[in-house]
Protein backbone atom coordinates (compact mmCIF):
# COMPACT_ATOMS: atom_id res chain seq x y z
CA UNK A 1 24.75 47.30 63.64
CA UNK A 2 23.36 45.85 59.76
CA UNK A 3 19.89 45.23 59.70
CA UNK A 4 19.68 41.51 58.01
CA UNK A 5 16.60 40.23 57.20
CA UNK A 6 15.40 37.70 54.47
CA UNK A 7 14.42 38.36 51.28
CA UNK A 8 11.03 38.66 50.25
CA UNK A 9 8.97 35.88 48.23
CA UNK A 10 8.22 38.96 45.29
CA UNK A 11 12.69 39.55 45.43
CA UNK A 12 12.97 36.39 45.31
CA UNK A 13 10.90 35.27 42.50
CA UNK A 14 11.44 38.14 40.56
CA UNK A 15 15.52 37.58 40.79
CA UNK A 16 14.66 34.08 39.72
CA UNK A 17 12.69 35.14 36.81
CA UNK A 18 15.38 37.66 35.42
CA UNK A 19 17.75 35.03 35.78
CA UNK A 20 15.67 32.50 33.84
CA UNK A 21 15.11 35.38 31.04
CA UNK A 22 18.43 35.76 31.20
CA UNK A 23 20.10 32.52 30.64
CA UNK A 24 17.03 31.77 27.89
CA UNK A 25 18.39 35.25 25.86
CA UNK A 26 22.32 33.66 26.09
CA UNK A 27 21.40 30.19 25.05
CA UNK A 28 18.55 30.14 22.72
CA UNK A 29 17.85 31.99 19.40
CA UNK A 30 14.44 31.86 20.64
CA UNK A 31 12.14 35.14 19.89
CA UNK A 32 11.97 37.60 23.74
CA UNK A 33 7.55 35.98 23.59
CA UNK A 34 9.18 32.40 24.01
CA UNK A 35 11.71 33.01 26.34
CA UNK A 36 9.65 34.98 28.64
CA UNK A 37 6.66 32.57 28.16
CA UNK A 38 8.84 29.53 29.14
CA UNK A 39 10.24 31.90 31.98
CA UNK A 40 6.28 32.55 32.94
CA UNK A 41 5.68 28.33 33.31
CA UNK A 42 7.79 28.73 36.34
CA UNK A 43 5.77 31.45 38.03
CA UNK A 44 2.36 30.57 39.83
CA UNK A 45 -0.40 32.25 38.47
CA UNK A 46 -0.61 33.96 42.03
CA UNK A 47 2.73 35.24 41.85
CA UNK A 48 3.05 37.01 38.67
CA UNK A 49 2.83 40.12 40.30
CA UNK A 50 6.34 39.71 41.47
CA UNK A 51 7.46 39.54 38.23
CA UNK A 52 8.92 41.98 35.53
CA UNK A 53 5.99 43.77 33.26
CA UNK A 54 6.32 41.72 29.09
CA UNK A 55 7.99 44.93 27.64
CA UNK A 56 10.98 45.38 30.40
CA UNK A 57 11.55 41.51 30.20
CA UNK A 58 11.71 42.12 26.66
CA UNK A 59 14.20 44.91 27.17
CA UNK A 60 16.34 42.63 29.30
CA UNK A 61 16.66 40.12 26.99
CA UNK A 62 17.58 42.43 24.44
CA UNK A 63 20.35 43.99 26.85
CA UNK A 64 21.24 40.32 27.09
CA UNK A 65 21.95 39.51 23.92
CA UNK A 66 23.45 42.90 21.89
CA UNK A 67 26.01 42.63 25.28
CA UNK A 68 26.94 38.96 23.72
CA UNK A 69 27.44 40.13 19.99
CA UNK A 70 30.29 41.20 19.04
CA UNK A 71 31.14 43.64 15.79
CA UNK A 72 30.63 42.09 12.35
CA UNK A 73 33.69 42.01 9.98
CA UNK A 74 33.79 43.79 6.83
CA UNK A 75 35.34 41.46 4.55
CA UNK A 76 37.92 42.32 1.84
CA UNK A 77 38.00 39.07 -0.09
CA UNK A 78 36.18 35.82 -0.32
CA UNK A 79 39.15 34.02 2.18
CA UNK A 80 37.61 36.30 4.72
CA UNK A 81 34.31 35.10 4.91
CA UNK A 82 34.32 32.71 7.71
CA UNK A 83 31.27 31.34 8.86
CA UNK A 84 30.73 30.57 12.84
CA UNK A 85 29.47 27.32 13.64
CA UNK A 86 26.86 28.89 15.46
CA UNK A 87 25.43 29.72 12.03
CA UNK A 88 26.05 26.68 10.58
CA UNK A 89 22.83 24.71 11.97
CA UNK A 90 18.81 26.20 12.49
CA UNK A 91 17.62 26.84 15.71
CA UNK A 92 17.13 23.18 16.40
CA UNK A 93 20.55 22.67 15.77
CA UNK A 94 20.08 20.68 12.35
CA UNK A 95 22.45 21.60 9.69
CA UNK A 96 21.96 24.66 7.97
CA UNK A 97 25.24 25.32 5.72
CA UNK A 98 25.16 22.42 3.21
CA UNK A 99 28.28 23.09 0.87
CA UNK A 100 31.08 25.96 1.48
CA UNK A 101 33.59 25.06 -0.97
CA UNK A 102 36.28 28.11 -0.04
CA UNK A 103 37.55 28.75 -2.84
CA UNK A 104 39.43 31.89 -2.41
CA UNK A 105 38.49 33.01 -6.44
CA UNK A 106 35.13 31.39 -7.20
CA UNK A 107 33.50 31.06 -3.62
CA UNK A 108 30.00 29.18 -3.12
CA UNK A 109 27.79 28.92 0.03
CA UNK A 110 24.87 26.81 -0.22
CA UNK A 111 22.27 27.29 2.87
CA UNK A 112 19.37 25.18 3.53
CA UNK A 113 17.47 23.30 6.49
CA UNK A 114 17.08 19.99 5.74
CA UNK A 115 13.58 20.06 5.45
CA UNK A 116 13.52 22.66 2.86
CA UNK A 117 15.72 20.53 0.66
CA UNK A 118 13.39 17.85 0.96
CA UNK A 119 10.55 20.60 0.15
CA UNK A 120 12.21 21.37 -2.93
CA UNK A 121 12.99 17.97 -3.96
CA UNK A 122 9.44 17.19 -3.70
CA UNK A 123 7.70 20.18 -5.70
CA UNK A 124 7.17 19.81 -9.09
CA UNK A 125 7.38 23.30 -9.55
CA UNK A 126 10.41 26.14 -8.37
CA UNK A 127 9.84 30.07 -8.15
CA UNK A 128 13.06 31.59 -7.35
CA UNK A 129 14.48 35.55 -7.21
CA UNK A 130 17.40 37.36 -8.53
CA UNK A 131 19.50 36.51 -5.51
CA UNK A 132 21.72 33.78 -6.70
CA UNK A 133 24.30 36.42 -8.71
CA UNK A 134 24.34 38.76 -5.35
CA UNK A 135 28.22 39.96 -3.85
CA UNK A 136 28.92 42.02 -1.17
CA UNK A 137 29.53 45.31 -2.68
CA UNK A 138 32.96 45.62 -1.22
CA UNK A 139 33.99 42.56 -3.53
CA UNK A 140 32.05 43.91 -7.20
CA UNK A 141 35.59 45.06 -7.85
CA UNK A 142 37.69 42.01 -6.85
């Protein structure tokens, strides 16, 4: 004969924490402190002993999300460079790529937030780095 019983309150909201940190790691590009802070909002203060210590959430989350990525291409030529729409907007989900003009021989990628642009439109003054000539090695040749 099984022995059933219920589950305990700790099981129970410890399951429901991991599954909170969980989802937050596979939907948000939020940093582990947020995810697991949000996650915390749903715990009472009483019961945070049921809950995962900060560093193993953190773990989890990583788990999480390096079990979601998938290899990086190595790209050959410029027509191989394509950029996921996941990458195409911040965080917030504002636009992010402002100009991609794929041209196979003279390729430009302009990224931005918004609110940088308007930054930049608004300073009187720009510093900039060495960046703007930079190729991917694999493509110094092409």
């Amino acid at each position: 004969m099984d022995h059933l019983h219920a589950p305990s309150p700790e099981e129970t909201i410890s399951v429901e924490f991991k599954s909170n940190i969980s989802s937050g790691a596979t939907i948000s590009h939020d940093p582990p402190r947020r995810i697991i802070h949000q996650a915390l909002l749903n715990v009472n203060k009483n019961d945070a002993s049921a809950v995962p210590n900060y560093s193993s959430a953190q773990r989890t989350i990583e788990r999480k999300r390096k079990k979601q990525d998938l290899p990086l291409s190595r790209p050959t030529s410029f027509n191989d460079i394509l950029i996921p729409d996941a990458l195409k907007v911040t965080n917030g989900g504002n636009r992010f790529l402002l100009y991609n003009n794929e041209d196979p021989d003279h390729r430009m990628i302009i990224l931005s937030s918004d609110d940088d642009l308007d930054c930049l439109s608004n300073s009187e003054n720009w510093h900039c780095d060495g960046t703007f000539k930079t190729r991917f090695i694999m493509l110094i040749n092409s």
